[in-house]
N, C-alpha and C. Protein backbone atom coordinates (compact mmCIF):
# COMPACT_ATOMS: atom_id res chain seq x y z
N UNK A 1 0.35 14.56 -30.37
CA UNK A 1 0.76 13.31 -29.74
C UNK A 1 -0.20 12.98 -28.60
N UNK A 2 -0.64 11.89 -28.88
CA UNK A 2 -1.37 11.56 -27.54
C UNK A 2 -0.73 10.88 -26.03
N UNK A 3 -1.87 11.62 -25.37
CA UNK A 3 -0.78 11.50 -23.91
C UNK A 3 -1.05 10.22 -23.20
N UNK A 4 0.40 9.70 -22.96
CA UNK A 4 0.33 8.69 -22.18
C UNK A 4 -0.12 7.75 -20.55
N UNK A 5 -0.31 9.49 -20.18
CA UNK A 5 -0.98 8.96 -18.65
C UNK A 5 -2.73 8.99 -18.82
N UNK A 6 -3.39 8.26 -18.22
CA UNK A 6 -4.43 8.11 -18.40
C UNK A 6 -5.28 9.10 -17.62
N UNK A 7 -4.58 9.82 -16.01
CA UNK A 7 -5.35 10.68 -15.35
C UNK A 7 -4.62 12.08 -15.50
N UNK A 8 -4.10 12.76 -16.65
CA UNK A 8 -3.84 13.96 -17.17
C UNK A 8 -4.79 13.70 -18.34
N UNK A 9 -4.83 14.51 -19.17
CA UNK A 9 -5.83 15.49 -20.48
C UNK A 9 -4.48 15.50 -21.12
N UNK A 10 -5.33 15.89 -22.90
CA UNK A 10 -4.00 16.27 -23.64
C UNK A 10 -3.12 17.96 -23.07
N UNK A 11 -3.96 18.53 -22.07
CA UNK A 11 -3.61 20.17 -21.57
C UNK A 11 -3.21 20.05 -20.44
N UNK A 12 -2.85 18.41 -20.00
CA UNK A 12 -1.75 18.72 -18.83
C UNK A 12 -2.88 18.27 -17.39
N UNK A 13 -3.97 18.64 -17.84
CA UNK A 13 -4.85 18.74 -16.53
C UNK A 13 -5.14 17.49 -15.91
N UNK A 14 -5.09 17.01 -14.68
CA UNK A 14 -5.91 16.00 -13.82
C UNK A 14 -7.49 15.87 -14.32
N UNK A 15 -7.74 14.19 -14.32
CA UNK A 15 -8.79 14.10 -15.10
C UNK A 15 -9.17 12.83 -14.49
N UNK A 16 -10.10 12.20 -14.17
CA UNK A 16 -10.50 11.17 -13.78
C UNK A 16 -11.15 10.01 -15.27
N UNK A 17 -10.46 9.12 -15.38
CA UNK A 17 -10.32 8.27 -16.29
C UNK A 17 -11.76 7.81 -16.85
N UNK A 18 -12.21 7.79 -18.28
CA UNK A 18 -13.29 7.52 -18.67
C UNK A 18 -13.04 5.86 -19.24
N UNK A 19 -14.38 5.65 -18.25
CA UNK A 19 -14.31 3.88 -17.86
C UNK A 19 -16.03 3.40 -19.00
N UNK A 20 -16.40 4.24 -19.13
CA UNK A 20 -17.64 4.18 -20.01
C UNK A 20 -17.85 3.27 -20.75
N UNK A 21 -17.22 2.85 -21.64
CA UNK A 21 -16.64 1.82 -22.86
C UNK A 21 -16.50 0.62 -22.72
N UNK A 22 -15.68 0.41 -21.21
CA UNK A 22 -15.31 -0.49 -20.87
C UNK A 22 -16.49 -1.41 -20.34
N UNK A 23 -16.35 -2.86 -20.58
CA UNK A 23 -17.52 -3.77 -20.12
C UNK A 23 -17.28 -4.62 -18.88
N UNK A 24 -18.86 -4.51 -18.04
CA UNK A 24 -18.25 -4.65 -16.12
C UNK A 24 -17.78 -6.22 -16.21
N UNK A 25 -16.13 -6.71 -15.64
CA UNK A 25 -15.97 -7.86 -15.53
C UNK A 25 -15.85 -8.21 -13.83
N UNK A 26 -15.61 -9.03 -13.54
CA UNK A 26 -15.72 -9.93 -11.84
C UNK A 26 -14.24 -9.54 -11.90
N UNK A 27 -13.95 -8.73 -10.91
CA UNK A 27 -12.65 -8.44 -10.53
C UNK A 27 -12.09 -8.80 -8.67
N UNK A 28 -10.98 -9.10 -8.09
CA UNK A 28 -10.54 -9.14 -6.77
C UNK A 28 -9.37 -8.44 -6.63
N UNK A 29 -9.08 -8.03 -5.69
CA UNK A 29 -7.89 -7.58 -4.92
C UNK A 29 -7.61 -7.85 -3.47
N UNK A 30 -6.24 -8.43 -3.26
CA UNK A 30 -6.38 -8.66 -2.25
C UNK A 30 -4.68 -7.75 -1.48
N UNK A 31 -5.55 -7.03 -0.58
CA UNK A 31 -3.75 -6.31 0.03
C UNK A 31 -3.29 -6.79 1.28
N UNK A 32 -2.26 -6.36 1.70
CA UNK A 32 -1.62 -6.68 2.95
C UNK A 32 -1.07 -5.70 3.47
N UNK A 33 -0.61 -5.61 4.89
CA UNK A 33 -0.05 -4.32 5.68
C UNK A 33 0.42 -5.40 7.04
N UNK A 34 1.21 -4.81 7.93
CA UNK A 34 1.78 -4.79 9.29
C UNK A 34 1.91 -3.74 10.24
N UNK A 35 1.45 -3.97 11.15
CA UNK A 35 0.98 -2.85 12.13
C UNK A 35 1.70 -3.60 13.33
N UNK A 36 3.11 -2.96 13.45
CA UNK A 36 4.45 -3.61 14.56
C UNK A 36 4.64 -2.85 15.70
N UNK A 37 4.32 -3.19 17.13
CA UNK A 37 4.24 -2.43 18.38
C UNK A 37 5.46 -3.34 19.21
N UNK A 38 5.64 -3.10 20.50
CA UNK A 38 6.34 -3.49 21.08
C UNK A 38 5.68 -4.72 21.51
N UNK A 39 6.86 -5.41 22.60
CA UNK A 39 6.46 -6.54 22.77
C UNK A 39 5.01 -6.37 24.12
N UNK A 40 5.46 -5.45 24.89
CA UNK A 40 4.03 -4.94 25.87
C UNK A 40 3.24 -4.72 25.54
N UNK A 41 3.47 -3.87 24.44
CA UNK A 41 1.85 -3.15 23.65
C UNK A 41 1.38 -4.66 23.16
N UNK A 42 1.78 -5.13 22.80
CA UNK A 42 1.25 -6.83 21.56
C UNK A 42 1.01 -7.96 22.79
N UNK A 43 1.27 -7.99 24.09
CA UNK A 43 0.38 -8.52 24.93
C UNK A 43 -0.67 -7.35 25.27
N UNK A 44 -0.62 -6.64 25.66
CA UNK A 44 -1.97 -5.59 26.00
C UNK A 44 -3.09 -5.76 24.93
N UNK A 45 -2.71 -5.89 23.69
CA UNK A 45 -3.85 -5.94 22.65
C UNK A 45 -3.87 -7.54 22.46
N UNK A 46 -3.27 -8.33 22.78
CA UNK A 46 -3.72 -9.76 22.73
C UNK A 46 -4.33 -10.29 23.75
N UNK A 47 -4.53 -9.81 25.34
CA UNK A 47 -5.04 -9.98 26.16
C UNK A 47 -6.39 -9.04 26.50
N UNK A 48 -6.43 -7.67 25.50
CA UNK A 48 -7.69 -7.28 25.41
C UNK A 48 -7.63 -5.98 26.65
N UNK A 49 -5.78 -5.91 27.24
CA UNK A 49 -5.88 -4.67 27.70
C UNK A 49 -6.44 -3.38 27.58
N UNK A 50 -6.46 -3.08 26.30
CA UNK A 50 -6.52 -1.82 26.03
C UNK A 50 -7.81 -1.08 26.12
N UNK A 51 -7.60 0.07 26.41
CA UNK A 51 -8.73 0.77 27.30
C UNK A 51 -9.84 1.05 26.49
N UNK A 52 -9.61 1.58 25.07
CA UNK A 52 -10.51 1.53 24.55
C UNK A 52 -10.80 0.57 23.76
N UNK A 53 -10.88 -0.38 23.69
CA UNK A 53 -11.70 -1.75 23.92
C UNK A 53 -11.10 -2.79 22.85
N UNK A 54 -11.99 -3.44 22.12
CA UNK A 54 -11.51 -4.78 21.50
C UNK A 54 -11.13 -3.83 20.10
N UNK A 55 -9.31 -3.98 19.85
CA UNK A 55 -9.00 -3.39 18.94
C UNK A 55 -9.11 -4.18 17.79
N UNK A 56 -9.13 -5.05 17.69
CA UNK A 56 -9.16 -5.60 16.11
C UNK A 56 -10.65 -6.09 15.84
N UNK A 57 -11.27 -5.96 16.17
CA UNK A 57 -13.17 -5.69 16.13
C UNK A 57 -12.81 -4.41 15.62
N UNK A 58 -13.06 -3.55 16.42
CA UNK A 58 -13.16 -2.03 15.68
C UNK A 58 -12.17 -1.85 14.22
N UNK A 59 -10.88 -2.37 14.31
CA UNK A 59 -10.20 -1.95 13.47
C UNK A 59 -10.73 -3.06 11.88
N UNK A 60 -11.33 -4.28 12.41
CA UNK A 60 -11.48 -4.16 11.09
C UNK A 60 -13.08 -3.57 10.47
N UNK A 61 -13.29 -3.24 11.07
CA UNK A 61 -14.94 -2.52 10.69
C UNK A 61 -14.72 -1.55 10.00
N UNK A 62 -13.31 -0.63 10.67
CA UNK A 62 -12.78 0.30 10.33
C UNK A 62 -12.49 -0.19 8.50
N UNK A 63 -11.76 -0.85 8.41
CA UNK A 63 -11.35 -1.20 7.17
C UNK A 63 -12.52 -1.52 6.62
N UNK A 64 -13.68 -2.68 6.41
CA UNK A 64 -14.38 -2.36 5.74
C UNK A 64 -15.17 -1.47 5.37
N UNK A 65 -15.34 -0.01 6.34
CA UNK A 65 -16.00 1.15 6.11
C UNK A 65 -15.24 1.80 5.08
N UNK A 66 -13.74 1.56 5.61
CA UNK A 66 -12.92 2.69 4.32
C UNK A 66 -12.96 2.08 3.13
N UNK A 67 -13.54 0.78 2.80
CA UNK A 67 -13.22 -0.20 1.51
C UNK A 67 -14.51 0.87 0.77
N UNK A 68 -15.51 0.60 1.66
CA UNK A 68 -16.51 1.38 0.67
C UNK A 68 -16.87 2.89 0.49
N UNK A 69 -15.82 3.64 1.05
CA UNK A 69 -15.39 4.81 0.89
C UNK A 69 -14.30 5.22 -0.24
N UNK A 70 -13.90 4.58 -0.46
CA UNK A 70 -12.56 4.50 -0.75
C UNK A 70 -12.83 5.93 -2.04
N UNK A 71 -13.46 6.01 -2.94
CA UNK A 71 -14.17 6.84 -4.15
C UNK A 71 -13.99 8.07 -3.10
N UNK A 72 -14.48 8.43 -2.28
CA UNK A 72 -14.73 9.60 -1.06
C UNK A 72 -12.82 10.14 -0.84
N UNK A 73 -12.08 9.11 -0.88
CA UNK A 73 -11.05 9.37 -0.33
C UNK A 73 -9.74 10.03 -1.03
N UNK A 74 -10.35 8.88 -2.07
CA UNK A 74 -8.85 8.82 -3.38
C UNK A 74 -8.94 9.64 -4.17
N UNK A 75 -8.72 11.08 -4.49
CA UNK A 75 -8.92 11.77 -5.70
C UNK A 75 -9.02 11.39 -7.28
N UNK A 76 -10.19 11.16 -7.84
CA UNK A 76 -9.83 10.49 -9.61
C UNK A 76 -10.43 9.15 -9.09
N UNK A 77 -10.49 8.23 -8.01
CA UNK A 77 -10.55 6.76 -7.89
C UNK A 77 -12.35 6.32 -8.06
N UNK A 78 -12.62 5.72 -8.94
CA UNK A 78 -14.21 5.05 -9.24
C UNK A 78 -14.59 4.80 -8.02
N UNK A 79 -16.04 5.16 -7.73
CA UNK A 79 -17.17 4.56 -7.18
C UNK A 79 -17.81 3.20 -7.25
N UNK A 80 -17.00 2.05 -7.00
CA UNK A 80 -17.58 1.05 -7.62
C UNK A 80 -18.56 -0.15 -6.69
N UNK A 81 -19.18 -0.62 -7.79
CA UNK A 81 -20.04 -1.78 -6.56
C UNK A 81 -19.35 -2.63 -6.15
N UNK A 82 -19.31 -2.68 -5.03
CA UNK A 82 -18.66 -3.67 -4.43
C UNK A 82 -19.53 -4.89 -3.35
N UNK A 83 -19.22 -6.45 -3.85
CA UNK A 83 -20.20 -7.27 -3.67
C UNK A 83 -19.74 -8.07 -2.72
N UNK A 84 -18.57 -7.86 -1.51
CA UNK A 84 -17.31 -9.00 -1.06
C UNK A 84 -16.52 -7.63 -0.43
N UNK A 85 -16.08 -7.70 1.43
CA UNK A 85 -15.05 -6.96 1.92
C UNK A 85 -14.36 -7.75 2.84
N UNK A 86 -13.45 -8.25 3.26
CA UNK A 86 -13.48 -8.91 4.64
C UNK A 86 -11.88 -8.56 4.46
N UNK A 87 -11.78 -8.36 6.07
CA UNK A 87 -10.93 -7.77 6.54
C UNK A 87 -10.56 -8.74 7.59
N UNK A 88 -9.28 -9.27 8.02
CA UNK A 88 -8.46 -10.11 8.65
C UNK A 88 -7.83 -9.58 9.35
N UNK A 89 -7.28 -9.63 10.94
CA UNK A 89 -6.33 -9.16 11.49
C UNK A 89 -5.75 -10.52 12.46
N UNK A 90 -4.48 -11.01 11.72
CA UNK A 90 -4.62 -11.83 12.85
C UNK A 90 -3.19 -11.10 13.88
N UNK A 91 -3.22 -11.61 14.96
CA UNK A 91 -1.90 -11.05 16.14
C UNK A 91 -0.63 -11.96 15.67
N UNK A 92 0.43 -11.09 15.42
CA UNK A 92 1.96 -11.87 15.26
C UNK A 92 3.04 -11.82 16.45
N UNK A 93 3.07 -12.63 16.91
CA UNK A 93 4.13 -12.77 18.11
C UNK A 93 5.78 -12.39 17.28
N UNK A 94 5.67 -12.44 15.93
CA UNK A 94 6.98 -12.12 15.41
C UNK A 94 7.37 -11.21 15.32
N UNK A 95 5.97 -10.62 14.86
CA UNK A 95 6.39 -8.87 14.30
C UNK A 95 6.91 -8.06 15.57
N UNK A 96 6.79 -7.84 17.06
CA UNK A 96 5.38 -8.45 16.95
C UNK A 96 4.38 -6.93 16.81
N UNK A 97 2.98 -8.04 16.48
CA UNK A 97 2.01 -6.74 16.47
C UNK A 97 0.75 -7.92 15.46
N UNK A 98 0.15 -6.81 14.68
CA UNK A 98 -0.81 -7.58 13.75
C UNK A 98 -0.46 -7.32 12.10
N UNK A 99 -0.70 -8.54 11.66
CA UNK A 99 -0.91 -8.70 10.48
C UNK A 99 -2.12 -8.49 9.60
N UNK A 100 -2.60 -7.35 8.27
CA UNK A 100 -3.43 -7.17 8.35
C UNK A 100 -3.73 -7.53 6.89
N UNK A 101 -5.13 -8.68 6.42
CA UNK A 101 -5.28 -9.13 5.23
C UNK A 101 -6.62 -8.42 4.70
N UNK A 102 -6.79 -7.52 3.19
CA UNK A 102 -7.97 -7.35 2.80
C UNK A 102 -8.55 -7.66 1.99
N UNK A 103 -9.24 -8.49 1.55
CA UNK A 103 -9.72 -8.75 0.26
C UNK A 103 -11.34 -8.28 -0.10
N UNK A 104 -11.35 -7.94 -1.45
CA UNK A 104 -12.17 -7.00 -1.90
C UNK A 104 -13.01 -7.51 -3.45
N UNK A 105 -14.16 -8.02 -3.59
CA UNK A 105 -14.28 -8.20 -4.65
C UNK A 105 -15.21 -6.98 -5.42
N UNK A 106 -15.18 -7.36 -6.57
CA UNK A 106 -16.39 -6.28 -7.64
C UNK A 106 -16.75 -6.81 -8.57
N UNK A 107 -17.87 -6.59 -9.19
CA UNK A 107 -18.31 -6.75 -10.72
C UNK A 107 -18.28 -5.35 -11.59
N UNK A 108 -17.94 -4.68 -12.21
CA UNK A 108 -17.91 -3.37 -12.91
C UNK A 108 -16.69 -3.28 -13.98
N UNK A 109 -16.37 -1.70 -14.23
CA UNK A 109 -15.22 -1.48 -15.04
C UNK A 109 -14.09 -1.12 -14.81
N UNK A 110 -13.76 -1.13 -13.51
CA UNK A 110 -12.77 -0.58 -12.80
C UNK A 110 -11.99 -1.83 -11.96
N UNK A 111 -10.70 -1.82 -11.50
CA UNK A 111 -10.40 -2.26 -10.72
C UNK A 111 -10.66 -2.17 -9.16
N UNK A 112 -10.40 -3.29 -8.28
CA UNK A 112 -10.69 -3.04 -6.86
C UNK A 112 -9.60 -2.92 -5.93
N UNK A 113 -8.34 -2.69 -6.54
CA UNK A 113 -7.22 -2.41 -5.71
C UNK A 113 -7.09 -1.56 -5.02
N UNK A 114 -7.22 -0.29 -5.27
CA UNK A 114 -7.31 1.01 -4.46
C UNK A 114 -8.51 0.62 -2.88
N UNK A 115 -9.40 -0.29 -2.77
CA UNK A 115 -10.48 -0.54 -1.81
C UNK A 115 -9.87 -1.29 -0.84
N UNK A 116 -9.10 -2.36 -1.54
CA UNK A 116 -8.20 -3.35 -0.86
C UNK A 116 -7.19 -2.78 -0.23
N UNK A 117 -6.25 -1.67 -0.48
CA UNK A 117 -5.24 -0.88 -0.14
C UNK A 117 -5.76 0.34 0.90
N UNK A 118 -6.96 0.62 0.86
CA UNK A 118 -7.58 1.39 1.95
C UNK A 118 -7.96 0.45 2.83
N UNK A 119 -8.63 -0.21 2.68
CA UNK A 119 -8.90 -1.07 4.04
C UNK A 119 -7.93 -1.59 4.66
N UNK A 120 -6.81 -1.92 4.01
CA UNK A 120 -5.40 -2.12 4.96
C UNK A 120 -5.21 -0.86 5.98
N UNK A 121 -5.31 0.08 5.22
CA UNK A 121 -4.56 1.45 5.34
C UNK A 121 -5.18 1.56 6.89
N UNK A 122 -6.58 1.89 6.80
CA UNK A 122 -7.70 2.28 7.81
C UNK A 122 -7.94 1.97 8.66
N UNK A 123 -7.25 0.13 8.35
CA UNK A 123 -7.53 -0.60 9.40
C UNK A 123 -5.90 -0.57 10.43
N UNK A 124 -4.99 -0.44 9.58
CA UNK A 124 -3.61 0.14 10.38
C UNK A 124 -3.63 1.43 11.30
N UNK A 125 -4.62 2.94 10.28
CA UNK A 125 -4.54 3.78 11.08
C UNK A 125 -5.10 3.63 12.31
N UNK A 126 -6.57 2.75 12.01
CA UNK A 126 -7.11 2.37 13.60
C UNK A 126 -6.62 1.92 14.22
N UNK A 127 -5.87 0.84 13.82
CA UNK A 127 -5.31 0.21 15.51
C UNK A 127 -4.01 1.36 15.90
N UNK A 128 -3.34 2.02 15.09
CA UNK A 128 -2.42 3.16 15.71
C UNK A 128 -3.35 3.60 16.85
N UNK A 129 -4.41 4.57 16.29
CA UNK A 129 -5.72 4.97 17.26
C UNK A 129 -5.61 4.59 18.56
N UNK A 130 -6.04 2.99 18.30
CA UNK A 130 -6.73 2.45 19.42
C UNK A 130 -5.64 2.14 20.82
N UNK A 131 -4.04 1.96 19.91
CA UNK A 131 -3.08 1.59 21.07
C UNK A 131 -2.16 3.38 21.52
N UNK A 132 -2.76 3.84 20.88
CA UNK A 132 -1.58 5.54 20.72
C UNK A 132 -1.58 5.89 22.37
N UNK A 133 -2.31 5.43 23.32
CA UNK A 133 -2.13 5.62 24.72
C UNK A 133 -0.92 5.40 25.58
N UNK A 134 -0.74 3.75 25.10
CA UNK A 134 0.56 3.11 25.23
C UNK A 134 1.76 2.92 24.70
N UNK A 135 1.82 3.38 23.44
CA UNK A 135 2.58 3.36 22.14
C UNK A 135 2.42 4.36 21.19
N UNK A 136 3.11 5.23 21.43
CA UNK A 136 3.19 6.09 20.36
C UNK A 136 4.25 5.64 19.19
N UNK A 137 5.07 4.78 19.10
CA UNK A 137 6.26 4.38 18.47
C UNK A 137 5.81 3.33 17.10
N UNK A 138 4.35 3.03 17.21
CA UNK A 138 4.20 1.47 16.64
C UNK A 138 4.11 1.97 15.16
N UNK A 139 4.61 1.02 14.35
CA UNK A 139 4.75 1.39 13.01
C UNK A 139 3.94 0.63 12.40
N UNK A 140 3.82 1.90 11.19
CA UNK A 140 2.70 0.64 9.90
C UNK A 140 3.68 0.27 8.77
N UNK A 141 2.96 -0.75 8.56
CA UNK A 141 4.40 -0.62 7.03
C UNK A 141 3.97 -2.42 6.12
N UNK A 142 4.90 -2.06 5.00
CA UNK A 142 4.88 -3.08 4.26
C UNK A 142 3.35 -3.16 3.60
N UNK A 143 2.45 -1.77 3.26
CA UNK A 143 1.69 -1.76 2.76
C UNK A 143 1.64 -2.12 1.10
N UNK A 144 1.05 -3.37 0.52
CA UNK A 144 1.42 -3.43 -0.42
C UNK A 144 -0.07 -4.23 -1.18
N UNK A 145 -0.20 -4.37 -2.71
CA UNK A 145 -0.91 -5.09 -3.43
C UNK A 145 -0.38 -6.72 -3.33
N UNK A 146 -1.05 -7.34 -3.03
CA UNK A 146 -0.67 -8.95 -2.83
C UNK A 146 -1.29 -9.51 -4.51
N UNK A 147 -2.12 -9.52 -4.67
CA UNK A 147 -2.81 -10.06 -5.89
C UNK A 147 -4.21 -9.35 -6.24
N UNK A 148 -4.12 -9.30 -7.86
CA UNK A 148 -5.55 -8.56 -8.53
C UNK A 148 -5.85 -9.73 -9.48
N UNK A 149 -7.50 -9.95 -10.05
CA UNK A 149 -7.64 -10.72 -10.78
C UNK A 149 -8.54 -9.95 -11.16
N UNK A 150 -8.60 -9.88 -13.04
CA UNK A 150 -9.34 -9.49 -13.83
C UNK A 150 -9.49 -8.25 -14.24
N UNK A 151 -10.35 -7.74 -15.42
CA UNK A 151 -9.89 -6.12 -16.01
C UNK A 151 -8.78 -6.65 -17.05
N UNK A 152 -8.82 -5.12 -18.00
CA UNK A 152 -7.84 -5.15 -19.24
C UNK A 152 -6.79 -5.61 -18.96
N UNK A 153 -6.00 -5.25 -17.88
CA UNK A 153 -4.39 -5.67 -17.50
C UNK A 153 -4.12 -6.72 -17.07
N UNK A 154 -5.03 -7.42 -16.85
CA UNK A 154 -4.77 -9.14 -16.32
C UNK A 154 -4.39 -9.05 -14.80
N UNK A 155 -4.24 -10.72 -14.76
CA UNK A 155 -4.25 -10.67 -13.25
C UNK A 155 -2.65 -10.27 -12.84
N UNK A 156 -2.46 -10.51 -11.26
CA UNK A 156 -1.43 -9.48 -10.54
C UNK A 156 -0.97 -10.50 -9.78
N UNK A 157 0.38 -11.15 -9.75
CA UNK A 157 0.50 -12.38 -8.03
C UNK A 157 1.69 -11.42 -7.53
N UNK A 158 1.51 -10.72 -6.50
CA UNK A 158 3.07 -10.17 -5.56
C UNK A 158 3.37 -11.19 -4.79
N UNK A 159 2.74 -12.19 -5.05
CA UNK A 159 3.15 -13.10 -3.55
C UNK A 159 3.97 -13.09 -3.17
């Protein structure tokens, strides 16, 4: 019987998926995350308090570094070219805290979701980082896939 997960072997073993076959199409992903502090901490980082310096500069650099890491990170996850990273943080007086947008494009055989979902990630753990002086409490969350376009499985809307 052949096995149904794609990153096991027919012997059970972890296996990183053979993409060989497959022909490179124009693929996107785009993720989302929330990074929610108090209402002090979310003036301190909107007024540029914070000591170690302009957090959403660093944090999204942060995210596009982890976009093109992402192969380095994810056990089994493709190396792929990636031609398109940009990373968004804007400040939410609701949350409050920041809202964090990544979008990721590629041309190859693989999808770019996993790049899009790290650069959220990276760019959340950084700003934890950057405010953890003042806030140890601030939460990440609502990390999720927003939309994928292209590849065998078609496109993706979570909107």
């Amino acid at each position: 019987m052949k096995n149904l997960f794609s990153h096991i072997d027919d012997a059970g073993n972890a296996q990183m998926v053979n993409v060989s076959d497959k022909p490179d199409t124009f693929r996107t992903a785009i993720a989302a995350g929330e990074f929610q502090v108090t209402r002090s901490t979310y003036l301190f980082i909107r007024d540029g308090l914070i000591q170690k310096g302009d957090v959403l500069t660093v944090a999204k650099i942060a995210g596009i570094s982890a976009a093109k890491k992402t192969a380095d990170l994810i056990p089994l996850c493709h190396n792929i070219p990636l031609s398109y990273i940009d990373v968004q943080l804007t400040l939410s007086e609701i949350l409050p805290g920041v809202e964090i947008l990544a979008e990721v494009r590629s041309s190859g055989k693989t999808g770019a979701e996993m790049e899009a979902l790290t650069a959220v990630s990276i760019s959340a753990l950084t700003l934890y980082d950057m405010v953890k002086a003042v806030e140890k409490t601030a939460k990440i969350q609502n990390i999720r896939l927003l939309r994928k376009t292209g590849g065998m499985s078609g496109d993706v809307n979570n909107e």
